[in-house]
Protein backbone atom coordinates (compact mmCIF):
# COMPACT_ATOMS: atom_id res chain seq x y z
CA UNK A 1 23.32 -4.62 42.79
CA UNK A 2 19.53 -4.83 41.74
CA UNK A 3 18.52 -3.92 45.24
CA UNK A 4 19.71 -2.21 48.69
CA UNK A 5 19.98 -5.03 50.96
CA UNK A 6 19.87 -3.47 53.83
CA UNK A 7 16.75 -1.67 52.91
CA UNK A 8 14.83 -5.37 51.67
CA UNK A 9 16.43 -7.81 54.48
CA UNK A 10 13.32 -7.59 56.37
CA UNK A 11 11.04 -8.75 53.66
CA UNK A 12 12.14 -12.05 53.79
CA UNK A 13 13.60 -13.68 51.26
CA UNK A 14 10.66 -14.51 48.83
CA UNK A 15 11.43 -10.89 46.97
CA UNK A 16 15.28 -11.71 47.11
CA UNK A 17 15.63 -15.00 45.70
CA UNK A 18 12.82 -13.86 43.13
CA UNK A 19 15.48 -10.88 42.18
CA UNK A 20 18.59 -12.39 42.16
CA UNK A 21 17.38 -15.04 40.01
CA UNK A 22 16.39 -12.18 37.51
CA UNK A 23 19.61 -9.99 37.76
CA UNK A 24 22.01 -12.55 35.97
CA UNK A 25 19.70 -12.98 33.34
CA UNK A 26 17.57 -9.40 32.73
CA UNK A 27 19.55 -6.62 30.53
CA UNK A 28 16.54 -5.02 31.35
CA UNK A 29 16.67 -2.24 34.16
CA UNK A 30 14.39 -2.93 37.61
CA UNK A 31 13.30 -0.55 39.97
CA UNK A 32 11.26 -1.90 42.91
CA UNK A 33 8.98 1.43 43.78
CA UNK A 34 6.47 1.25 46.49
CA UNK A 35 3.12 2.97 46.52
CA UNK A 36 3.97 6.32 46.59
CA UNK A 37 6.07 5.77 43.62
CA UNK A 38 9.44 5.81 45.87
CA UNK A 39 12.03 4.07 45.10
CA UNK A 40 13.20 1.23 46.75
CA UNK A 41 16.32 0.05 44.73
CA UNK A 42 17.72 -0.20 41.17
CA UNK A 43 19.62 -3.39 39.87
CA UNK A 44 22.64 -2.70 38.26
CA UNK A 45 21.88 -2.58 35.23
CA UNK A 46 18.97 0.20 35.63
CA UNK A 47 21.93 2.08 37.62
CA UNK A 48 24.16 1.56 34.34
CA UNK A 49 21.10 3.28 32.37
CA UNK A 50 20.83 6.03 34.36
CA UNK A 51 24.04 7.10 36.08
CA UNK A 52 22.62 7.09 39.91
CA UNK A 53 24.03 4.14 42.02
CA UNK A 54 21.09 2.81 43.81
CA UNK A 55 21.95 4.71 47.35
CA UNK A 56 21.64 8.27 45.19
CA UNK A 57 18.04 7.42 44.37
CA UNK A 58 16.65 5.03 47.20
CA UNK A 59 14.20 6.91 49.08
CA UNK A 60 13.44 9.23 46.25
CA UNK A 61 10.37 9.56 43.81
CA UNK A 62 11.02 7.64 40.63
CA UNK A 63 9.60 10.66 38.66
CA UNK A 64 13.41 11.97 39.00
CA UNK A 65 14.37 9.50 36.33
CA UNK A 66 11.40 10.08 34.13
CA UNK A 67 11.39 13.43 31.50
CA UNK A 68 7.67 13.94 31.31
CA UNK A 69 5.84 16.93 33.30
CA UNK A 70 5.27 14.62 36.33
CA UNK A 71 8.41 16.61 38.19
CA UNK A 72 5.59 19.29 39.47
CA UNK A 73 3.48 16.85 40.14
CA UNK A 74 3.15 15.20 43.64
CA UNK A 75 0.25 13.19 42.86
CA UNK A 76 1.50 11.25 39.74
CA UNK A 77 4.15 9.08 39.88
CA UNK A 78 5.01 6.16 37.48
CA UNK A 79 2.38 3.68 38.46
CA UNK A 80 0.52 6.48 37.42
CA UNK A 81 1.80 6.70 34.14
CA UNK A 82 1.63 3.28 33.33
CA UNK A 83 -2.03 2.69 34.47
CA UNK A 84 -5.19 2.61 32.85
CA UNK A 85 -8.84 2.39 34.08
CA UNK A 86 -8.02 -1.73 33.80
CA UNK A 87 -5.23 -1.57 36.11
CA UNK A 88 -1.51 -1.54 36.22
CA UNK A 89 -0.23 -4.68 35.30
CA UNK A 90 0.85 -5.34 31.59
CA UNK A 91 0.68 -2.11 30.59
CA UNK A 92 4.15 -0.84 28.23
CA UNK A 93 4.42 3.10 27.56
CA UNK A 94 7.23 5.02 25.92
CA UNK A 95 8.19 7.23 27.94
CA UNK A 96 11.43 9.66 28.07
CA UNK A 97 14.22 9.18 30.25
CA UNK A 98 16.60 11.39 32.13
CA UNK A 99 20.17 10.46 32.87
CA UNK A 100 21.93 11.89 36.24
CA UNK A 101 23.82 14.09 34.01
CA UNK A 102 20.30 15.83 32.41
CA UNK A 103 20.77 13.84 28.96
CA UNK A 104 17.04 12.60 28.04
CA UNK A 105 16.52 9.31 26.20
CA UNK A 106 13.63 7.12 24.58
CA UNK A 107 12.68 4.24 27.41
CA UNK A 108 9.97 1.22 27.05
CA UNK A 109 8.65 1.30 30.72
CA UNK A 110 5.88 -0.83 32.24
CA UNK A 111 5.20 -1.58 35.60
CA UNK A 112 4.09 -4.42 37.98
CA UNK A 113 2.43 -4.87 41.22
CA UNK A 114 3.23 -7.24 43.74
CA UNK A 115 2.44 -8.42 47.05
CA UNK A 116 5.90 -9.04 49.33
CA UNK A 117 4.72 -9.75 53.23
CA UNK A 118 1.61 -8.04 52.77
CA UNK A 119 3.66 -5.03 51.58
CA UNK A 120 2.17 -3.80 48.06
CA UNK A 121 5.48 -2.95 46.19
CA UNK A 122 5.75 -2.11 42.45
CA UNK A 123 8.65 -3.41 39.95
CA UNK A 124 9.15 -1.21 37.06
CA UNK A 125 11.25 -2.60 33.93
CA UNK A 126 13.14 0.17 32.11
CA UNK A 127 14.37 -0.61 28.67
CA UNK A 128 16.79 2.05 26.70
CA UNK A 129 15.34 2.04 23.13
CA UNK A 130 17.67 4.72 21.66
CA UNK A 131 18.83 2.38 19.01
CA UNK A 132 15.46 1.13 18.18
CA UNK A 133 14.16 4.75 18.16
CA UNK A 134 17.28 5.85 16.08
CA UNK A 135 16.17 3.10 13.47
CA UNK A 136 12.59 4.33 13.43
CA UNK A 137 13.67 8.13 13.22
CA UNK A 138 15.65 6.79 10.52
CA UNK A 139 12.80 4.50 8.91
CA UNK A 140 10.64 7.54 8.82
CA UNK A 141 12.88 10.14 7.21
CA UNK A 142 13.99 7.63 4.15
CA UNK A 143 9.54 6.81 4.36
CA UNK A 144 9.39 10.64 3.93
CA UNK A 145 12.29 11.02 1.73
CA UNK A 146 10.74 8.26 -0.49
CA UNK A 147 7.39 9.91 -0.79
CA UNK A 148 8.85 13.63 -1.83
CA UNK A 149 10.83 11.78 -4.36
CA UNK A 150 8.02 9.71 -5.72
CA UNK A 151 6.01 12.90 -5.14
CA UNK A 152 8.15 14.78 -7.47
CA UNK A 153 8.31 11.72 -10.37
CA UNK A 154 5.03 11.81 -10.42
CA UNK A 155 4.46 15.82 -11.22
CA UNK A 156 7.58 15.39 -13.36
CA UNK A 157 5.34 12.55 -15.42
CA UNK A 158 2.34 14.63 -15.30
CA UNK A 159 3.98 17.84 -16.95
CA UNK A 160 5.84 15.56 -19.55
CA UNK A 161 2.39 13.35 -20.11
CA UNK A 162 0.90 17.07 -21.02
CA UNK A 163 4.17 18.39 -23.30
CA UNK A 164 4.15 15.52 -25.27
CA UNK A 165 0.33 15.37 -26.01
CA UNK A 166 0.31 18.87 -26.85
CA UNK A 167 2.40 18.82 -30.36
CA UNK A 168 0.84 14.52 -30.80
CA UNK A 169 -2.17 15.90 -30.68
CA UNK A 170 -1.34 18.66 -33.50
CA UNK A 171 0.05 15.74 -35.38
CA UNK A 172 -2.98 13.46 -34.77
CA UNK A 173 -4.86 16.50 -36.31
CA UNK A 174 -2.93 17.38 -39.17
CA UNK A 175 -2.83 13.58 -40.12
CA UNK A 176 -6.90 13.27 -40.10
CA UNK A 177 -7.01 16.19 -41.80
CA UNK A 178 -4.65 15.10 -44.80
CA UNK A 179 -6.64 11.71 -44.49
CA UNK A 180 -9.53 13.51 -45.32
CA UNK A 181 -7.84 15.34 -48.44
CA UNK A 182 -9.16 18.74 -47.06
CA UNK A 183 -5.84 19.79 -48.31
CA UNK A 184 -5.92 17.92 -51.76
CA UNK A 185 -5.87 14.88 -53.28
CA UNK A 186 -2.95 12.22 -52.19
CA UNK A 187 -1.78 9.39 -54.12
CA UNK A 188 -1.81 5.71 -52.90
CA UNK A 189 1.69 5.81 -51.48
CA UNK A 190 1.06 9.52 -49.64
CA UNK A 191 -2.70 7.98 -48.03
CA UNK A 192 -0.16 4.86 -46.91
CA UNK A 193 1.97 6.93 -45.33
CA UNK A 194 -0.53 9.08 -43.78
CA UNK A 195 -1.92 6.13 -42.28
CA UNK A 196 0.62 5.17 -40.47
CA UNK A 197 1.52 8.43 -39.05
CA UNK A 198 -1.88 8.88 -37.42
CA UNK A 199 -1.55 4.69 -36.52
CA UNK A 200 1.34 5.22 -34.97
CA UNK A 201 0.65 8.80 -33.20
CA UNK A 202 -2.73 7.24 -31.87
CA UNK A 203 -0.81 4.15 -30.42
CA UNK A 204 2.11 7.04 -28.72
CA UNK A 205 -0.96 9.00 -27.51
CA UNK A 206 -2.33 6.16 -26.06
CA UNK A 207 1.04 5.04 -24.40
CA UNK A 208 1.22 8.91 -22.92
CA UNK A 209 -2.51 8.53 -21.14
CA UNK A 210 -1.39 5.40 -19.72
CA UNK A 211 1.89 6.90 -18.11
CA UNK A 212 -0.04 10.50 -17.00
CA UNK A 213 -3.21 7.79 -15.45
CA UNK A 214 -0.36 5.80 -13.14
CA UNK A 215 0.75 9.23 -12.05
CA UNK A 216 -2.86 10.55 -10.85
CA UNK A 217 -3.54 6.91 -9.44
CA UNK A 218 -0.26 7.26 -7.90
CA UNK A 219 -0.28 10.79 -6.56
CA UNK A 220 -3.90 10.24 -5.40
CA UNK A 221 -5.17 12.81 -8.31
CA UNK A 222 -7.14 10.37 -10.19
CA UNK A 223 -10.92 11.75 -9.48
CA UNK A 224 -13.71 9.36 -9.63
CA UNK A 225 -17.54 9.95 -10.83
CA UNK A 226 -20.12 7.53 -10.04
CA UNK A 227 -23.09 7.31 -11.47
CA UNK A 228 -25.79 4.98 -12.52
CA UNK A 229 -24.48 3.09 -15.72
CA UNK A 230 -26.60 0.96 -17.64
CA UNK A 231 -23.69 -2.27 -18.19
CA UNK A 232 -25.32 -3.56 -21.65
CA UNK A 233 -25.27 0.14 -22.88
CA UNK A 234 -21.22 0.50 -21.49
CA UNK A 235 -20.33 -2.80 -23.24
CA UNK A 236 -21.90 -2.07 -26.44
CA UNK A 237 -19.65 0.72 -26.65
CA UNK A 238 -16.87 -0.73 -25.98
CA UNK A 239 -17.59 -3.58 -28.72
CA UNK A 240 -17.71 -0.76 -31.63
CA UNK A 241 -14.32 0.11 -31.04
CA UNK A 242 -12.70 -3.43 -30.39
CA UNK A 243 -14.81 -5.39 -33.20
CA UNK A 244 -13.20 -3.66 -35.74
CA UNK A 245 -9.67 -4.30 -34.45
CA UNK A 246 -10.63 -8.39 -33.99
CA UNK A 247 -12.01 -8.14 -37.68
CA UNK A 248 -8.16 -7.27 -38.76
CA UNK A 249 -7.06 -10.38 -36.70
CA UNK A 250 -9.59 -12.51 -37.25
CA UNK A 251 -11.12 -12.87 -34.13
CA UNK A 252 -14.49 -13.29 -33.22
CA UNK A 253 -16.22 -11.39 -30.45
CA UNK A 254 -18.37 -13.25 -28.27
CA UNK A 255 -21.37 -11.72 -25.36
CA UNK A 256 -22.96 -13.52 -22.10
CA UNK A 257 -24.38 -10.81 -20.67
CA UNK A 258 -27.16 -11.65 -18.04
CA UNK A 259 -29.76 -9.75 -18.21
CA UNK A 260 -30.60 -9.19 -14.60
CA UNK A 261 -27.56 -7.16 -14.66
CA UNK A 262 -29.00 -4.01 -15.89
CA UNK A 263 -27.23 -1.18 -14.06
CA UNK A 264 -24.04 -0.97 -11.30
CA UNK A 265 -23.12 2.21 -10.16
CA UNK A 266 -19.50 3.05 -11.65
CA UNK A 267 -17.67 5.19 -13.05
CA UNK A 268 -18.33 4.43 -16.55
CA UNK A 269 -15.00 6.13 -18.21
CA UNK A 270 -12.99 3.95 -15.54
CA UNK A 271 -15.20 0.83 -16.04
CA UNK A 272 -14.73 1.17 -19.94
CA UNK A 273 -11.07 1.85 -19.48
CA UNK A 274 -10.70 -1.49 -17.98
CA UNK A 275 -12.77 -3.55 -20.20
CA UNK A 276 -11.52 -2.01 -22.98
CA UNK A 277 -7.70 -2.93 -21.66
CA UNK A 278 -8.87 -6.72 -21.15
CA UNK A 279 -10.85 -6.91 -24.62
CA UNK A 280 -7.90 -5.28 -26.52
CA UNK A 281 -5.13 -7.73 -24.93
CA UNK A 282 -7.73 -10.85 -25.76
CA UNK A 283 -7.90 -9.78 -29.57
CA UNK A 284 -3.62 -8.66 -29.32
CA UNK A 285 -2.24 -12.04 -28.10
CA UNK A 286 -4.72 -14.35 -30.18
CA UNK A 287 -3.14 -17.18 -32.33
CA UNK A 288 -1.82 -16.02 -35.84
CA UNK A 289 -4.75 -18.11 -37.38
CA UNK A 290 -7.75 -15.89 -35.16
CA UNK A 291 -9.94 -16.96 -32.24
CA UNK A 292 -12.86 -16.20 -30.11
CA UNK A 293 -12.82 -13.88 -27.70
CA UNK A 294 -15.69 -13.94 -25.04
CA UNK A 295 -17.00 -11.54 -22.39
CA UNK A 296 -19.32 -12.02 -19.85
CA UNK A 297 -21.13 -10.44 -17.39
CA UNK A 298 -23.57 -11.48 -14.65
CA UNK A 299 -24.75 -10.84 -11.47
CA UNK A 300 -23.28 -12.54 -8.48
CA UNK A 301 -25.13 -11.49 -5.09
CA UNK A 302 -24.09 -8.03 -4.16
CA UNK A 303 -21.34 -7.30 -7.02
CA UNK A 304 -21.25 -7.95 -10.45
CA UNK A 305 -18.86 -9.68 -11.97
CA UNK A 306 -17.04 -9.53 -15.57
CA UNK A 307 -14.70 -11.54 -17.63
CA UNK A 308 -13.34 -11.74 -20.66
CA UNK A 309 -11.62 -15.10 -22.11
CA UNK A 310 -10.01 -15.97 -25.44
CA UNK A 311 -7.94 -19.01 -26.64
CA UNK A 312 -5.03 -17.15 -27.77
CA UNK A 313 -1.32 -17.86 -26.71
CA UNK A 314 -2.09 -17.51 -23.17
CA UNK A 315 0.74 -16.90 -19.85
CA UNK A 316 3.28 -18.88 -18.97
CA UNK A 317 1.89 -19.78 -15.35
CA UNK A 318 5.65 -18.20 -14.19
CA UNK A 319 4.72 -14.77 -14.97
CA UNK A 320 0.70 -14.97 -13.97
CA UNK A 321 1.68 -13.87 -10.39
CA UNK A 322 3.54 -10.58 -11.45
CA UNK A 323 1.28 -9.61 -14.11
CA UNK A 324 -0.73 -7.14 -12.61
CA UNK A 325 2.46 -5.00 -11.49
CA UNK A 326 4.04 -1.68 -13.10
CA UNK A 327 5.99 -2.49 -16.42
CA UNK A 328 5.70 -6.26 -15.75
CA UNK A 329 5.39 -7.97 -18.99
CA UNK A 330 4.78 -11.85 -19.94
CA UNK A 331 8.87 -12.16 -21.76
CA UNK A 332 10.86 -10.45 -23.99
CA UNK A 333 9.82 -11.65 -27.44
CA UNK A 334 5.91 -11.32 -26.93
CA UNK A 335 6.60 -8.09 -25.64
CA UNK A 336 9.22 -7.66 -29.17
CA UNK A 337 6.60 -9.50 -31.34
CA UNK A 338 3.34 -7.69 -29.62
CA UNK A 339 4.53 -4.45 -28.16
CA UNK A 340 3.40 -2.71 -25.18
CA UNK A 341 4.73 -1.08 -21.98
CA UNK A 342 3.34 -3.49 -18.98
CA UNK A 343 1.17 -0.64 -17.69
CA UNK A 344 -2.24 -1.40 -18.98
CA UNK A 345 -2.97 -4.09 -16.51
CA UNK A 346 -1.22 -2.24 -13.73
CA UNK A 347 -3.67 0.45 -13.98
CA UNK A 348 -7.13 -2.09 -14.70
CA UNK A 349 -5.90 -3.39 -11.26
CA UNK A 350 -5.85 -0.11 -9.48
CA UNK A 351 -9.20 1.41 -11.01
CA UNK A 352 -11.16 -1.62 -9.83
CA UNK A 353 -9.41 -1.74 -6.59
CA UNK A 354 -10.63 2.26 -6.62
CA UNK A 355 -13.91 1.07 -6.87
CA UNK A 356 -13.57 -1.80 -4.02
CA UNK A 357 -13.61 -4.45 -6.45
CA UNK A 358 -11.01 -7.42 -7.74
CA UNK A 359 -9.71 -8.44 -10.22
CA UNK A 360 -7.22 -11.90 -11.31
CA UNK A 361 -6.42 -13.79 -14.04
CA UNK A 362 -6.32 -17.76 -14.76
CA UNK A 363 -4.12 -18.52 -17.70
CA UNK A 364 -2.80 -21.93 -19.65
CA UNK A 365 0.42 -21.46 -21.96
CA UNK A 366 -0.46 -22.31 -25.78
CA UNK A 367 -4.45 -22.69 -24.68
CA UNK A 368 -5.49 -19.42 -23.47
CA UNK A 369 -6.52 -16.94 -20.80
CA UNK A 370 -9.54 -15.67 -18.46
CA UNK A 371 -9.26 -12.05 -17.04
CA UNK A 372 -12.02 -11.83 -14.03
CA UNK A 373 -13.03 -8.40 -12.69
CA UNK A 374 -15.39 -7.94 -9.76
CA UNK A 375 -16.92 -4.71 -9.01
CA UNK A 376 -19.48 -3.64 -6.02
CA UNK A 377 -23.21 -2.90 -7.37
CA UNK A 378 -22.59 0.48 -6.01
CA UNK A 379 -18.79 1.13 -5.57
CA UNK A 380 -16.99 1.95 -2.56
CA UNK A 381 -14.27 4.80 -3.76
CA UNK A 382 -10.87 3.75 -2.26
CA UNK A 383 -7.88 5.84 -2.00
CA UNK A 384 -4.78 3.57 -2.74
């Protein structure tokens, strides 16, 4: 029953009909508790939850069912619990429970005042969550699980990134140093194949930094140093490297670069990693024939913004959306016919989200594309 009858017939039949009506239809456990945190009565479903029929418990404080350290304490009860300096009404608190036979369990409890013949009484509604909190034990453990793991891919990344660059590196050396015929002279067909061992361990080395930067990004290890970079000074350095890679392709470099925008406060490896990315992508995935590829910069009220457009084969408006993810690439013959490993633009995004900037993309299939990074005038370092 939800309450003792004989213990409520006298309070008329306002708090009766008002409870029966709930019983057939509340899962829910009820105890009616007056001020002094006594109970009253249990419905039968609070008595299923706890083991006590409702004559066991009427008459008795209600912190006998509760687990907390209120036992010892005559002046708390459950209102008590449940209140704040606002009151008692719709306030929920997790609380534990404790079975007749001394078992504990996880129980949603809030409590309710109300006014029954000018008697204040209290209805508390108990709900067993040990399923939910099961789940959420559960939830947290594979969350926990998940992180160790990724935790451990990412120092297993980081020692591999550094074992392979070690002997590239002595390879990358080696091959500048027989390119410079400290060693002796080399015929046409040697110097060709010296090239393309240094081409090739260059491109590998490159591939390597991009796998050990995810990791740091990922682990939280990548370190940031602002300072105050002068942008036209940043981007001219950038251009020497990628002009003479668009002059093998054909492509024509373009600069927009408002003066106003004189210095942001960066980091200017990270800002020249990004660029860089963007500039060398434009000048990759231009037409057979060349193109134009055109960068931009200008000042747009408290952030400055950059972009860098060509009119090359563009993105198929299907794969725009994904772009910007880990190993995502555009399809499987640009990636056979172009190369690369889909992290380049997975880790543009995160350095300009580390400096509390954005960055997206606007792309038409066969016409071109327009890469759009925003960065702070003074960056705000965020930990992703």
């Amino acid at each position: 029953m939800l309450y003792n009858r004989g213990r409520l017939t006298n309070m008329g039949i306002e708090i009766s009909t008002y409870l029966d009506a709930t019983e057939n239809e509340m899962r829910d456990g009820l105890i009616v508790l007056n001020k002094s945190g006594v109970i009253e009565s249990l419905n039968s479903a609070a008595e299923s939850i706890f083991g006590y029929s409702s004559d066991e418990v009427t008459g008795k404080s209600a912190n006998m069912l509760i687990f907390e350290n209120y036992q010892d304490k005559p002046g708390e009860n459950l209102m008590n619990i449940c209140a704040n300096e606002n009151g008692i009404n719709g306030i929920r608190r997790r609380v534990s429970g404790r079975r007749k036979n001394g078992s504990t369990f996880p129980v949603d409890l809030s409590v309710s005042e109300m006014q029954v013949e000018k008697k204040q009484l209290f209805l508390g509604i108990i709900r067993d969550i040990t399923m939910r909190a099961c789940i959420e034990e559960a939830l947290i453990s594979a969350r926990e699980d998940a992180e160790r793991a990724n935790l451990a891919k990412s120092e297993f990344m980081s020692r591999m990134s550094h074992e392979l660059r070690t002997p590239l590196n002595a390879i990358i050396g080696f091959s500048e140093v027989m390119k410079q015929k400290i060693g002796g002279e080399l015929n046409e067909k040697q110097e060709h194949y010296v090239d393309n061992i240094l081409m090739q361990s260059q491109h590998l080395l490159t591939r390597i930094n991009d796998v050990l930067d995810m990791t740091r990004i990922e682990s939280g290890k990548m370190e940031m140093l602002i300072e105050k970079m002068p942008v036209q000074i940043a981007i001219n350095e950038i251009l020497i490297v990628i002009k003479e890679r668009a002059q093998k392709r054909n492509v024509v470099i373009k600069e927009e670069i408002e003066p106003q925008l004189d210095y942001i406060y960066a980091d200017k490896q990270k800002f020249k990693q990004v660029l860089l990315n963007l500039l060398d992508n434009a000048v990759k995935f231009s037409k057979p024939e060349g193109g134009t590829v055109t960068i931009k910069a200008k000042k747009v009220e408290d952030t400055a913004e950059f972009s860098v457009s060509d009119n090359g084969i563009g993105i198929k408006e299907e794969y725009t959306g994904n772009i910007f993810n880990m190993f995502q690439q555009v399809d499987s013959g640009v990636v056979r016919k172009y190369g690369g490993t889909g992290l380049g633009l997975a880790i543009s995004k995160r350095l300009v989200e580390m400096h509390g900037g954005k960055i997206r993309v606007k792309s038409r299939y066969g016409e071109g594309s327009n890469f759009t990074f925003t960065l702070p005038l003074k960056a705000k370092i965020k930990k992703l």
